[in-house]
N, C-alpha and C. Protein backbone atom coordinates (compact mmCIF):
# COMPACT_ATOMS: atom_id res chain seq x y z
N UNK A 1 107.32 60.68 60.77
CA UNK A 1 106.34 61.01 59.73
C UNK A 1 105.06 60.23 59.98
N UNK A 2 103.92 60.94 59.96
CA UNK A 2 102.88 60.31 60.43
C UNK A 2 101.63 60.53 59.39
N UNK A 3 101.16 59.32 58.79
CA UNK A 3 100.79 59.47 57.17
C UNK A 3 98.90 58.53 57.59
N UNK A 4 98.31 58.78 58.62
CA UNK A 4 97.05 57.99 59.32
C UNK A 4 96.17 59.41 58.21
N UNK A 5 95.21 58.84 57.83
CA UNK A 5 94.53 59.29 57.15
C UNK A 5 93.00 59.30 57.98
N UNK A 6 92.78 58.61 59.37
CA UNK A 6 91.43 58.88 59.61
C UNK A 6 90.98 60.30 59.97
N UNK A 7 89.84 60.86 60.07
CA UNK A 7 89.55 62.33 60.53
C UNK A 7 88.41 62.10 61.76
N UNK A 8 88.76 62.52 62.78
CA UNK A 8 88.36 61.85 63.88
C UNK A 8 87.02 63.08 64.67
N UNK A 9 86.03 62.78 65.32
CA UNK A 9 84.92 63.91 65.71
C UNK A 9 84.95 65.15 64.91
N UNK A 10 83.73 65.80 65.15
CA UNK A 10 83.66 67.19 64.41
C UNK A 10 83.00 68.07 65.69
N UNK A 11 83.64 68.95 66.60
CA UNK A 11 83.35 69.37 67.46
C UNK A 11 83.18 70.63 66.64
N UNK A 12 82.01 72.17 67.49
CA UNK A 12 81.56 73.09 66.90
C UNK A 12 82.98 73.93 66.81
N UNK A 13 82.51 74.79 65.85
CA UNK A 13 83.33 75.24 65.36
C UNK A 13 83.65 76.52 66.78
N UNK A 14 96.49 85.86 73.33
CA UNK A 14 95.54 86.65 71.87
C UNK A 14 97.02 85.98 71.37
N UNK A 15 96.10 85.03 71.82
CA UNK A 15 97.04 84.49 71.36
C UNK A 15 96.70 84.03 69.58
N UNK A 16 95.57 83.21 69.45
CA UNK A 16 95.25 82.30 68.34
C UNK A 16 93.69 82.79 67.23
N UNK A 17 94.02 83.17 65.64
CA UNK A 17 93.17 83.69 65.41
C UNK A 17 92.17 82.33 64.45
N UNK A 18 91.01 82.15 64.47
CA UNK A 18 90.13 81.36 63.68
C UNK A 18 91.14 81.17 62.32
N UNK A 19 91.26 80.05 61.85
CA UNK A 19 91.47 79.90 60.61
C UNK A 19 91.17 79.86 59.52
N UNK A 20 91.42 80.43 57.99
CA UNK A 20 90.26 80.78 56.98
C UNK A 20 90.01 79.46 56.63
N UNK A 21 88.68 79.71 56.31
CA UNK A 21 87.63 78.76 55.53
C UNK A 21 87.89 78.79 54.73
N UNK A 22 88.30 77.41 54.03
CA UNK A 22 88.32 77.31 52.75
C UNK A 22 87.40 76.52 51.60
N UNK A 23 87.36 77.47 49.87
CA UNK A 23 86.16 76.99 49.55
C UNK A 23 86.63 75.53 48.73
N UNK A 24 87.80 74.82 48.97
CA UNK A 24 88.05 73.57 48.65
C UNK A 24 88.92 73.86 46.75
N UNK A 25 89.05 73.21 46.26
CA UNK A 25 89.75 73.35 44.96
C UNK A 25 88.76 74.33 44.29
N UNK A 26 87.75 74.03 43.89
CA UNK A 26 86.84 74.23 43.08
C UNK A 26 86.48 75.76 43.38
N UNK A 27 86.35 76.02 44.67
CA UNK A 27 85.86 77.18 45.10
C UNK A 27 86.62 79.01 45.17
N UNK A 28 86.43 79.57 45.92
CA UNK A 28 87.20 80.93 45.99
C UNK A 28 88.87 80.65 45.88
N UNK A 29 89.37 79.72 46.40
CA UNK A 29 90.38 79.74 46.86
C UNK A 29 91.17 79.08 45.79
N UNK A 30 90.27 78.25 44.74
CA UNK A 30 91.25 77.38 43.40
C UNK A 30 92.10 78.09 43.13
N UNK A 31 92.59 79.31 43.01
CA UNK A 31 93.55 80.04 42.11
C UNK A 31 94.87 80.16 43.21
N UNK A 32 94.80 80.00 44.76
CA UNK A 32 96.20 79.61 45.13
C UNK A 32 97.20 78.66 44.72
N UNK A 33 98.61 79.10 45.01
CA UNK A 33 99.42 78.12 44.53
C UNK A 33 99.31 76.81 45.50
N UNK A 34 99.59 75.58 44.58
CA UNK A 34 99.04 74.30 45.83
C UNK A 34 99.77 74.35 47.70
N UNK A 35 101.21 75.01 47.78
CA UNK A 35 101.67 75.08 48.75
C UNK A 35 100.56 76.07 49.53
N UNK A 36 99.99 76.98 49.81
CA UNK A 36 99.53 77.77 49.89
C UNK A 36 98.37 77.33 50.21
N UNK A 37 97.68 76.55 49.08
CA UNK A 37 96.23 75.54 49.73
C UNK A 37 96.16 75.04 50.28
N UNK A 38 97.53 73.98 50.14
CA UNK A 38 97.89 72.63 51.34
C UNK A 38 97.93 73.44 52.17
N UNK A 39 98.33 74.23 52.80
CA UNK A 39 98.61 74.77 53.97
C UNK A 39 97.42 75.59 54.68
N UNK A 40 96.90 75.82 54.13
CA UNK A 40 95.58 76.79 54.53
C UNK A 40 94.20 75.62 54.87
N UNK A 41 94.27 74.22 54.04
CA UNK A 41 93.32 73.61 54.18
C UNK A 41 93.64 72.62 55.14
N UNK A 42 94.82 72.44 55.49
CA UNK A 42 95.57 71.76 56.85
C UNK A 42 95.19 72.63 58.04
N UNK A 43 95.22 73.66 58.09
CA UNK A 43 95.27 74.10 59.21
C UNK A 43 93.82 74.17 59.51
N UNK A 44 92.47 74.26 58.40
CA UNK A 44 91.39 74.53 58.71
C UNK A 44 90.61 73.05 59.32
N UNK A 45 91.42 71.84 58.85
CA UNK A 45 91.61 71.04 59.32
C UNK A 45 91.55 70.21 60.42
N UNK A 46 92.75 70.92 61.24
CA UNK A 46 93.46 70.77 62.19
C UNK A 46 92.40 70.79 63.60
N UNK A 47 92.60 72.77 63.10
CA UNK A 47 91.70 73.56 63.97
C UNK A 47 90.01 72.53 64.31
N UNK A 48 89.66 72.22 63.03
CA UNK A 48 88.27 71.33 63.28
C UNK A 48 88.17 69.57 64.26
N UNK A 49 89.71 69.10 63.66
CA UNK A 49 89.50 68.10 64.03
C UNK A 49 90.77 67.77 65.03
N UNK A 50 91.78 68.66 64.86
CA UNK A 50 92.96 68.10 66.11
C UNK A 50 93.82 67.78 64.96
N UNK A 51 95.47 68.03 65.79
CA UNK A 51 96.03 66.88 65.10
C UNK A 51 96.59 66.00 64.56
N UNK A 52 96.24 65.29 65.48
CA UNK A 52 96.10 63.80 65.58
C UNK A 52 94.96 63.00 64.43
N UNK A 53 93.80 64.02 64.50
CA UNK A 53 93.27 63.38 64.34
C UNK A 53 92.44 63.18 62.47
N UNK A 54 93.80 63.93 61.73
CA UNK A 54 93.65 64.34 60.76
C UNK A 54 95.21 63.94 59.69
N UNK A 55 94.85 62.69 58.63
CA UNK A 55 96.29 62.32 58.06
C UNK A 55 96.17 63.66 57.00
N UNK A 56 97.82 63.07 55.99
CA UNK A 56 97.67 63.67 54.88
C UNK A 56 97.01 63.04 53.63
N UNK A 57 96.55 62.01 53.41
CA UNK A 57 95.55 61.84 52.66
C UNK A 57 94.40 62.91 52.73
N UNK A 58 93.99 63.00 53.99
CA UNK A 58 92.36 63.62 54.11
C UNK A 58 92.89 65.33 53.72
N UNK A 59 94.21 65.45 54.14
CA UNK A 59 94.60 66.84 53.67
C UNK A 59 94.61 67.14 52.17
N UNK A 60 95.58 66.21 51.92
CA UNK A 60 95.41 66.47 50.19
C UNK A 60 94.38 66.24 49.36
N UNK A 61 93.22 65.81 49.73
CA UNK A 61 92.16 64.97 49.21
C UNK A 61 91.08 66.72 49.21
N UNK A 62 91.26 67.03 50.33
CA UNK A 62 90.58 68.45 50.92
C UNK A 62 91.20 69.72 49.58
N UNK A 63 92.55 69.86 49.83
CA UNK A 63 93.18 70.28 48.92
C UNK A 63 93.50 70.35 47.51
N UNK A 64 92.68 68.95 46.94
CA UNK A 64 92.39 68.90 45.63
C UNK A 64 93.77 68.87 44.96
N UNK A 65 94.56 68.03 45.71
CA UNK A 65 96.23 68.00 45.81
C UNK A 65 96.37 66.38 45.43
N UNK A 66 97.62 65.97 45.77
CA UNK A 66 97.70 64.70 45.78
C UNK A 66 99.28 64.54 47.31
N UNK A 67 99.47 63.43 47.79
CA UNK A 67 100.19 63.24 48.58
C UNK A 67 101.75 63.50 48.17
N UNK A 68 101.87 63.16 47.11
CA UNK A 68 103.44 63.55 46.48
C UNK A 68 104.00 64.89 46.37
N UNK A 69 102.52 65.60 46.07
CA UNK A 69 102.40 67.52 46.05
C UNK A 69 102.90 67.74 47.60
N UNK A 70 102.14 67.17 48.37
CA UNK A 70 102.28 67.65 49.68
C UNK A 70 103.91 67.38 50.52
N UNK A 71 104.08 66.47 50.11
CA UNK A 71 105.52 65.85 50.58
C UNK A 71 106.47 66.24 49.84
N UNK A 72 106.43 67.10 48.35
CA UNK A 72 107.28 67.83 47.82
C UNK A 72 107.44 69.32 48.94
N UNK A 73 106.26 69.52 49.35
CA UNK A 73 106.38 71.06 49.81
C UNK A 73 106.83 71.04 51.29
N UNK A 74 106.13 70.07 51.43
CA UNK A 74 106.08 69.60 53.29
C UNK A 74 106.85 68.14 53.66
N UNK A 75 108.28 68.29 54.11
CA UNK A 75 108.74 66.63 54.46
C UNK A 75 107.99 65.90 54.85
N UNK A 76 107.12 66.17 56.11
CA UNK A 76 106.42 65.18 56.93
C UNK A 76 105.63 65.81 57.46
N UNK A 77 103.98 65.28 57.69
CA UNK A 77 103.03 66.00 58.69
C UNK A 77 104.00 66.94 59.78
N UNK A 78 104.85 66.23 60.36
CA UNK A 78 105.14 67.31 61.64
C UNK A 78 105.68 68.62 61.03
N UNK A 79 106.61 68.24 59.85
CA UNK A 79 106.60 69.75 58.98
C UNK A 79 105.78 70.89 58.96
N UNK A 80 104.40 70.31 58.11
CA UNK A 80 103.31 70.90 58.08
C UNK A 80 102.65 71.59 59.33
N UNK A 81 102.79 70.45 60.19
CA UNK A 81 102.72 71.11 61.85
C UNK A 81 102.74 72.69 61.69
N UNK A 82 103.93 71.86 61.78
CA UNK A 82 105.18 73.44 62.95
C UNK A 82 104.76 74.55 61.38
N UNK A 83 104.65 74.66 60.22
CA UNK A 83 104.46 75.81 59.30
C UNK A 83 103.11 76.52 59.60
N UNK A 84 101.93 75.52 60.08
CA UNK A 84 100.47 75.92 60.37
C UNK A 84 100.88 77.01 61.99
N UNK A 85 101.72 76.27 62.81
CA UNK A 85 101.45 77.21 63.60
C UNK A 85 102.43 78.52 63.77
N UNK A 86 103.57 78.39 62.64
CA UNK A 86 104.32 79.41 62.60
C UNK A 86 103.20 80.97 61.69
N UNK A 87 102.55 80.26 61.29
CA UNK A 87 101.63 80.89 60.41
C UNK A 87 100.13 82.07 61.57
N UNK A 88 100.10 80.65 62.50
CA UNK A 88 99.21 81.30 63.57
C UNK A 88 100.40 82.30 64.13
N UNK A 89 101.27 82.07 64.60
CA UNK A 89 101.86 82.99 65.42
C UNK A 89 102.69 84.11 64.78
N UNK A 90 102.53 84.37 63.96
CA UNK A 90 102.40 85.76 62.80
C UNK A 90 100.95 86.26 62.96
N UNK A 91 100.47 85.65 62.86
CA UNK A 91 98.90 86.47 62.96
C UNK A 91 98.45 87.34 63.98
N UNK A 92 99.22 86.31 65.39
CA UNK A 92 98.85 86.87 66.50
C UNK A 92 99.99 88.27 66.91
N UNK A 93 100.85 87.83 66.00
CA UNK A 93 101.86 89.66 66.02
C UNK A 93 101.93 90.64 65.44
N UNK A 94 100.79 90.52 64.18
CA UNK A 94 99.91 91.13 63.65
C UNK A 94 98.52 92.05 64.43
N UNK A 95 98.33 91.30 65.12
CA UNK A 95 97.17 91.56 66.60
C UNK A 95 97.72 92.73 67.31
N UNK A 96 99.05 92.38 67.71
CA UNK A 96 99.64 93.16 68.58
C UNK A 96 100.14 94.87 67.97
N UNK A 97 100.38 94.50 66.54
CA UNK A 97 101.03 95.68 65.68
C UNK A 97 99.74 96.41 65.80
N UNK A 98 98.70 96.14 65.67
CA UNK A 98 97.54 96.29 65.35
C UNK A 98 96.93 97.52 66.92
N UNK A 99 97.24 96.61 67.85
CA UNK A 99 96.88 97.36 69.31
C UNK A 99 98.50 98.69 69.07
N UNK A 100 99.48 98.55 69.02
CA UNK A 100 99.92 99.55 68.80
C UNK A 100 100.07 101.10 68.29
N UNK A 101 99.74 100.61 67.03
CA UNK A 101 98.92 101.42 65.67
C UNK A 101 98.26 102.70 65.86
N UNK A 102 96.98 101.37 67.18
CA UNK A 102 95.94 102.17 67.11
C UNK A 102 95.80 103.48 67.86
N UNK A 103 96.32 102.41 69.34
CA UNK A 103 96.50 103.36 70.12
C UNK A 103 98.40 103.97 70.25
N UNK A 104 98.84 104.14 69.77
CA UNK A 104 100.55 104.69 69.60
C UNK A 104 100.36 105.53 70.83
N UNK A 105 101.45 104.99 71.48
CA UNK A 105 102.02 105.87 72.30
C UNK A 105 100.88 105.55 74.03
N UNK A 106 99.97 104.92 74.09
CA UNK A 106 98.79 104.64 75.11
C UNK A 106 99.34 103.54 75.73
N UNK A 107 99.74 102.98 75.93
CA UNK A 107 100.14 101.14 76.95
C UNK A 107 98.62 100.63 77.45
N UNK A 108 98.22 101.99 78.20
CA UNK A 108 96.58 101.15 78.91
C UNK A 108 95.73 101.20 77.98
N UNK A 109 95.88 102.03 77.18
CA UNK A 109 94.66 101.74 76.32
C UNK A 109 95.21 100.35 75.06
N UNK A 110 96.17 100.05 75.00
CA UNK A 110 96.81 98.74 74.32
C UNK A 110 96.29 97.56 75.06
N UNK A 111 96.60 97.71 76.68
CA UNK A 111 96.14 96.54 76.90
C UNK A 111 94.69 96.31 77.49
N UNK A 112 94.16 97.70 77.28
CA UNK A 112 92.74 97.01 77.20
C UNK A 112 92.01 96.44 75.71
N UNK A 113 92.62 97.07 74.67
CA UNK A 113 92.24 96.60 73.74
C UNK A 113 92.92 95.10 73.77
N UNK A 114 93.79 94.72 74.33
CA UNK A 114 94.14 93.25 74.45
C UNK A 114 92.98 92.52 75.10
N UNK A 115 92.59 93.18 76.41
CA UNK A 115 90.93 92.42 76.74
C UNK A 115 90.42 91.93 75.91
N UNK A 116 89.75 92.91 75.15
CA UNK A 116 88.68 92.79 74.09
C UNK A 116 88.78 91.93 73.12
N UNK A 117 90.30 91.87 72.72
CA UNK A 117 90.68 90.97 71.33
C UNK A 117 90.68 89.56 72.61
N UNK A 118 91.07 89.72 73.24
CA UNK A 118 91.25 88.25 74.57
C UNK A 118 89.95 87.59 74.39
N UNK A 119 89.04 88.43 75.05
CA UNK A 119 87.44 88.02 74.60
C UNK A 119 87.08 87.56 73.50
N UNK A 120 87.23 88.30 72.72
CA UNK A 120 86.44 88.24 71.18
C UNK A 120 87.24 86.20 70.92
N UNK A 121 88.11 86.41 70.66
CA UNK A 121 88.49 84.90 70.95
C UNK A 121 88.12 83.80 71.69
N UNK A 122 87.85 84.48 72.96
CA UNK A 122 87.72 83.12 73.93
C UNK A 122 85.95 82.75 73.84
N UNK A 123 85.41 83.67 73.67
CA UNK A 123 83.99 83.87 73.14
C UNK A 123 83.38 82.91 71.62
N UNK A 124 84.12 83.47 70.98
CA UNK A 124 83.95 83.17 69.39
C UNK A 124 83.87 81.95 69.10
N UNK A 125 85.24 81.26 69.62
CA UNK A 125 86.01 79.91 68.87
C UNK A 125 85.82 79.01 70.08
N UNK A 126 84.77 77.85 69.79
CA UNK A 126 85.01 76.68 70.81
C UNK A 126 85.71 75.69 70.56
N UNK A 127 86.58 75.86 69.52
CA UNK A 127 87.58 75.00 69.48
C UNK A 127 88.89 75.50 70.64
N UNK A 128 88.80 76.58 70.91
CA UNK A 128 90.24 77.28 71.78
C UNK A 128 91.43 77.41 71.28
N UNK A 129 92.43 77.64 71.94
CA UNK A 129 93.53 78.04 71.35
C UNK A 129 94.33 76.91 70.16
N UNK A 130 94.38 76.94 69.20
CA UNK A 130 95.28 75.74 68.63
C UNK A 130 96.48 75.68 68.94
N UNK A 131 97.41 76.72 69.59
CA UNK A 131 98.54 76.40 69.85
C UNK A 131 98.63 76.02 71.31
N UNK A 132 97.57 75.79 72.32
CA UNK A 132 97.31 75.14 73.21
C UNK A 132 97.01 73.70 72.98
N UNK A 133 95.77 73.35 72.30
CA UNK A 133 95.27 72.20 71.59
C UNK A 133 96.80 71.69 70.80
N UNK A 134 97.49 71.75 70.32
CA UNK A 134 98.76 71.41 69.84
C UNK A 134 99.60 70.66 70.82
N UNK A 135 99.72 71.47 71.78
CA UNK A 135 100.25 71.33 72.96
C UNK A 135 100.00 70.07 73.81
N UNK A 136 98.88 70.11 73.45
CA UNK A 136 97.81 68.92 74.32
C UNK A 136 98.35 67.51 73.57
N UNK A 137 98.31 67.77 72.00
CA UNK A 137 98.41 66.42 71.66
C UNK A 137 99.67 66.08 71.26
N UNK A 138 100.53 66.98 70.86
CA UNK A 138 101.70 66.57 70.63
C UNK A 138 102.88 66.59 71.66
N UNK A 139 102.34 65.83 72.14
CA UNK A 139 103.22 65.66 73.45
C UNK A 139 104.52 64.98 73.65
N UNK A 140 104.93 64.68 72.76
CA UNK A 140 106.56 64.03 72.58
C UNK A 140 107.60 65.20 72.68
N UNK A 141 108.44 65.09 74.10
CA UNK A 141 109.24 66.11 74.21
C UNK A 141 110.16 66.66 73.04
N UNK A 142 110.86 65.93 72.35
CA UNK A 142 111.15 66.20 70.34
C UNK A 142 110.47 66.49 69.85
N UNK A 143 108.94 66.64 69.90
CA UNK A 143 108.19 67.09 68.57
C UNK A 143 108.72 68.46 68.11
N UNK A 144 109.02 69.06 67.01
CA UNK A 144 109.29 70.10 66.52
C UNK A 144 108.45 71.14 66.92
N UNK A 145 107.00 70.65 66.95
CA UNK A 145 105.86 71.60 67.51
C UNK A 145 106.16 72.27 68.09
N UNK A 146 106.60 71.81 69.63
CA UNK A 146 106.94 72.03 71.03
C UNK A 146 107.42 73.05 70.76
N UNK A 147 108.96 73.34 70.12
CA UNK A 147 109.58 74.63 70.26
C UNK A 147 108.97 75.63 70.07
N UNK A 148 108.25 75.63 68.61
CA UNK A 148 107.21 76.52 68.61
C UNK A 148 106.10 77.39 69.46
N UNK A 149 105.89 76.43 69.61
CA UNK A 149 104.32 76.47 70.99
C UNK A 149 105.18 77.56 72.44
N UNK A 150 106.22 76.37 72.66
CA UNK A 150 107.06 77.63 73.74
C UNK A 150 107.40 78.51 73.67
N UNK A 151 108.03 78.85 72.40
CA UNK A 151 108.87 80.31 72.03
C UNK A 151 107.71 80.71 72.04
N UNK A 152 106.50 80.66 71.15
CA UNK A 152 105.34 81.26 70.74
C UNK A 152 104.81 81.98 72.53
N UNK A 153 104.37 81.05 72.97
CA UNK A 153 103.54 81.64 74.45
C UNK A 153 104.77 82.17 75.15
N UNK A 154 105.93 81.68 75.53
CA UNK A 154 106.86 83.11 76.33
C UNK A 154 107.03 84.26 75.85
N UNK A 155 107.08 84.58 74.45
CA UNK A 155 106.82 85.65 73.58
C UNK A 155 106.07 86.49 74.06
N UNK A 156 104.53 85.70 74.00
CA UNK A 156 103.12 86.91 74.32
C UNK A 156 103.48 87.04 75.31
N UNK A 157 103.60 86.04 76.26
CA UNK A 157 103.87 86.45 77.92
C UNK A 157 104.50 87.58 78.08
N UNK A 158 106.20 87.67 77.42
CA UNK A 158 106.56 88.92 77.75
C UNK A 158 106.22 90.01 76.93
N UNK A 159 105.43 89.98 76.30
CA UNK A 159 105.30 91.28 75.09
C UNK A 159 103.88 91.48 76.15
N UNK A 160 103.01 91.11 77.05
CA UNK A 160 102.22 91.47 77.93
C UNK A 160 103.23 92.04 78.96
N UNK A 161 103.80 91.65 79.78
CA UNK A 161 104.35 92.25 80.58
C UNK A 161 105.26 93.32 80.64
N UNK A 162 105.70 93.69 79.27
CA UNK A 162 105.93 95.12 78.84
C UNK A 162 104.76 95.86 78.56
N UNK A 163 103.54 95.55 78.38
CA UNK A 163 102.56 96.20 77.60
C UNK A 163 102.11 96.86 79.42
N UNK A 164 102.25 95.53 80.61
CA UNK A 164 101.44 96.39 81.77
C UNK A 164 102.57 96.79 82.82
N UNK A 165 103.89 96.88 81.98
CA UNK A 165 105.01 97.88 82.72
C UNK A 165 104.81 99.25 82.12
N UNK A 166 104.69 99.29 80.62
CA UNK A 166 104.29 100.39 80.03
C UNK A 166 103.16 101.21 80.49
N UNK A 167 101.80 100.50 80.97
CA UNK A 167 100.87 101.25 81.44
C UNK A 167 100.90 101.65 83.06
N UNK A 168 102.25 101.04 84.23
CA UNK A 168 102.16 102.03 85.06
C UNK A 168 101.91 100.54 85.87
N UNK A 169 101.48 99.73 85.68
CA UNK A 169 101.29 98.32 86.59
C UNK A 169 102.14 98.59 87.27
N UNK A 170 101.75 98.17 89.28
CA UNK A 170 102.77 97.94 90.40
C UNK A 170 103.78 97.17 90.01
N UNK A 171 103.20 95.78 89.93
CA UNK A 171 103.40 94.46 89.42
C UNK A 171 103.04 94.23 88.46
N UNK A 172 103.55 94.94 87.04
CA UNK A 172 103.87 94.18 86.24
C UNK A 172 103.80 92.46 85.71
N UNK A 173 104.78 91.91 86.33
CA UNK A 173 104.58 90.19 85.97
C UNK A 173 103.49 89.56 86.66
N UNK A 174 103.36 90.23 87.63
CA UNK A 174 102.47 89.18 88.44
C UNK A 174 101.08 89.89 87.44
N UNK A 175 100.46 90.64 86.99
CA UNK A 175 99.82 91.43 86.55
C UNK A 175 99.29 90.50 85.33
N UNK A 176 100.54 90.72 84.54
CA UNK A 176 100.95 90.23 83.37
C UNK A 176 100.43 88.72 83.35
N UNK A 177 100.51 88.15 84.40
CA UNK A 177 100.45 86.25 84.53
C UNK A 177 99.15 86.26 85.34
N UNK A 178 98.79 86.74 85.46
CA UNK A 178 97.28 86.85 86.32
C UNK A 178 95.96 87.06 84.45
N UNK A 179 96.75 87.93 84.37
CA UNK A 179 95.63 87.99 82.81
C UNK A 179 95.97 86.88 81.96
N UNK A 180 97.32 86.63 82.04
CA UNK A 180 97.36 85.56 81.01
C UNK A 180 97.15 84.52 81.31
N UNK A 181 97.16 84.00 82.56
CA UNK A 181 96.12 82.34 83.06
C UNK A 181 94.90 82.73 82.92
N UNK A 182 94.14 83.88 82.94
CA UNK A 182 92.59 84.12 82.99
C UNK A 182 92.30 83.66 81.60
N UNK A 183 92.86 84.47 80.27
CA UNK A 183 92.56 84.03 79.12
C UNK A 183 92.82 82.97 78.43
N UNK A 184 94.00 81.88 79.60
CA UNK A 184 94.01 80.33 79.11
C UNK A 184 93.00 80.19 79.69
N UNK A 185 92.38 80.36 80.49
CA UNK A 185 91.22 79.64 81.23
C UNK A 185 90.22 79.89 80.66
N UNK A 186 90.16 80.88 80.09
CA UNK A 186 88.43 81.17 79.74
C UNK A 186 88.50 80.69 78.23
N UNK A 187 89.68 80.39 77.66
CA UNK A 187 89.66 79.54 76.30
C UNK A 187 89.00 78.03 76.88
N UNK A 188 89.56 77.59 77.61
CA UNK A 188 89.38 75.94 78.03
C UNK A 188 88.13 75.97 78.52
N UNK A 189 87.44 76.90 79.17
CA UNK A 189 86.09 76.86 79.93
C UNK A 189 85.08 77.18 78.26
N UNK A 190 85.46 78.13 77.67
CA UNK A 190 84.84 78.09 76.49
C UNK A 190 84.76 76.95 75.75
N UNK A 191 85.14 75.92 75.55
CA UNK A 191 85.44 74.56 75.37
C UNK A 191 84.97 73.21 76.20
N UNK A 192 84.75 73.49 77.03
CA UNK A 192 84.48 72.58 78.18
C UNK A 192 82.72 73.34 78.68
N UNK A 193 82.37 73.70 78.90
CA UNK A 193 80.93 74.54 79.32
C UNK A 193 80.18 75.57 78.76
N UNK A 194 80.67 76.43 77.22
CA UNK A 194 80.24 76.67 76.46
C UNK A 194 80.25 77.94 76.42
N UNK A 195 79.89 79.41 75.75
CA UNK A 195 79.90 80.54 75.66
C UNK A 195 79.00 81.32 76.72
N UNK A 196 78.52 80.71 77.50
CA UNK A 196 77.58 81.21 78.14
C UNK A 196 78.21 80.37 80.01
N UNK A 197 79.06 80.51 79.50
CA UNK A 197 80.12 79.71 81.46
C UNK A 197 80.85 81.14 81.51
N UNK A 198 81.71 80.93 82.48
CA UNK A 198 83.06 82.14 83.13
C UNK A 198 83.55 82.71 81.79
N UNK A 199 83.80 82.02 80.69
CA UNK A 199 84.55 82.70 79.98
C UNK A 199 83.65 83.95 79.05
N UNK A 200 82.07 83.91 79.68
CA UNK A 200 81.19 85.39 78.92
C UNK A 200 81.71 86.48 80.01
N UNK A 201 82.43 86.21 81.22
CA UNK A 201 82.81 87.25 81.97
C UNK A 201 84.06 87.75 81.96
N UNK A 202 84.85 87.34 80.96
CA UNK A 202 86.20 87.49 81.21
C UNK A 202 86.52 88.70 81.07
N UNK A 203 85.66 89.84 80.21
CA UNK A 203 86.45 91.24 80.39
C UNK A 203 85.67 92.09 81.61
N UNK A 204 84.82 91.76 82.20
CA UNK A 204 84.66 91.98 83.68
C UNK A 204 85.76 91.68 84.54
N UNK A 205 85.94 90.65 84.50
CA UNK A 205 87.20 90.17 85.26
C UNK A 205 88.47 90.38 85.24
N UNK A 206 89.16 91.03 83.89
CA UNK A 206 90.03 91.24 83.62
C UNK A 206 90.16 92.68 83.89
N UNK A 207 89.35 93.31 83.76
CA UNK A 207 89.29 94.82 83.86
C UNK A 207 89.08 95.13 85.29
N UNK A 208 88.84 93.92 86.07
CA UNK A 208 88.60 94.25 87.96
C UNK A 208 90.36 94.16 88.50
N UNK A 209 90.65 92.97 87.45
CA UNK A 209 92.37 92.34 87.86
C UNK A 209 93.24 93.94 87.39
N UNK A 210 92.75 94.64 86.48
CA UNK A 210 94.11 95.63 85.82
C UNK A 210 93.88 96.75 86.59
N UNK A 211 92.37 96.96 87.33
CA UNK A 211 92.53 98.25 88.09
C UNK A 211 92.84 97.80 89.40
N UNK A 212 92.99 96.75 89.77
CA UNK A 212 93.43 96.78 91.05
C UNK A 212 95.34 96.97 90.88
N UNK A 213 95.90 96.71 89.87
CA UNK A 213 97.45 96.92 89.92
C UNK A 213 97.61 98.13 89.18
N UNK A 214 96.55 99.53 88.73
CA UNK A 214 97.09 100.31 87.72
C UNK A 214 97.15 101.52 88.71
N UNK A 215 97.87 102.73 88.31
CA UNK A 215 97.47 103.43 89.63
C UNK A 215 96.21 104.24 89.05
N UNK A 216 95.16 104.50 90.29
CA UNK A 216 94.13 105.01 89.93
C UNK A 216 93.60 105.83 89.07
N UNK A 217 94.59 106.58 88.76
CA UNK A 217 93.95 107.91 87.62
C UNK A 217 93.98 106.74 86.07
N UNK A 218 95.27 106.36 85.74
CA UNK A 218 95.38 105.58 84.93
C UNK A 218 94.07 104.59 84.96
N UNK A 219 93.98 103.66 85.47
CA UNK A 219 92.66 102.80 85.74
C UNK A 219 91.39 103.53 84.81
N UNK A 220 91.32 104.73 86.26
CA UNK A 220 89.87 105.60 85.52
C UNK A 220 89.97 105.72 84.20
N UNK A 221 91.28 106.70 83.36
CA UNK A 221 90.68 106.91 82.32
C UNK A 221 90.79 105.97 81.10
């Protein structure tokens, strides 16, 4: 249980979606139930500051909560953890229902709309992935996180590599793991060199990587 209350830098603000803003007790959001706040104002938190680098004082204080509220709902920060990112990784299978939906019954046109949502992310958010950033700091092979974070990314991994077996990919996995290191990368380069580095090219690049494994007619249309 880890109860450090400092809040550490304020850096600027398919797999991982932005987290809602919240308008603090007072604001839009007063009428959630406190589990619900705590949890929404933790993660907006998180996402801003890491974390590490964020106790539950500064959470509940944000939350217009008190620490006893929070530890009724949540055993221990790492609790809270692992619920913030079980929370992200619903969102992001929401994403996916979403590319389904739209296009039903299309695979290539699913995973190009995966580009786009790939982009729109790696573009948007210079904070990057939080369940990467998670990854980074909670590095104790026991952290509860961990399981998460893994199940979470082998998940997308293979729910991509059905998406570019479905569209006709030679290679499939290799296919599949070629896009999905591009869009870890162009999260971290978005982070490291800014919106205007490799990661403003990533659906150029991604769309050069899927027609070289799709067969041509597919590709074209």
């Amino acid at each position: 249980m880890q109860r450090n209350n400092t809040v550490k830098g304020n850096s600027g603000a398919m797999t991982t979606i932005t987290p809602p803003r919240l308008g603090g007790p007072s604001g839009p959001n007063a009428e959630l139930r406190p589990r619900d706040r705590i949890l929404g104002t933790a993660r907006d938190l998180f996402h801003k500051h890491g974390y590490r680098g964020v106790g539950v004082d500064a959470i509940a204080e944000a939350a217009g909560t008190n620490k006893m509220t929070l530890y009724r709902h949540f055993g221990s920060k790492d609790d809270l953890i692992v619920e913030c990112l079980h929370g992200l990784a619903q969102e992001a299978d929401a994403i996916w229902v979403g590319f389904e939906e739209k296009y039903l019954g299309d695979p290539a046109a699913q995973l190009h709309a995966w580009v786009r949502a790939g982009a729109d992310c790696a573009i948007a958010d210079a904070r990057g992935c939080d369940m990467v950033n998670a990854a980074v700091e909670l590095t104790e092979p026991g952290h509860p996180a961990r399981r998460v974070i893994e199940d979470f990314k082998t998940a997308q991994r293979d729910r991509l590599v059905r998406l570019c077996r479905g569209a006709g990919a030679t290679q499939a996995e290799l296919l599949a793991d070629t896009l999905w290191l591009l869009l870890e990368g162009a999260r971290v380069s978005r982070q490291s060199v800014g919106a205007e580095g490799p990661s403003a090219r990533f659906i150029r690049m991604a769309e050069a990587i899927i027609a070289a494994f799709l067969p041509r007619e597919t590709a074209a249309s």
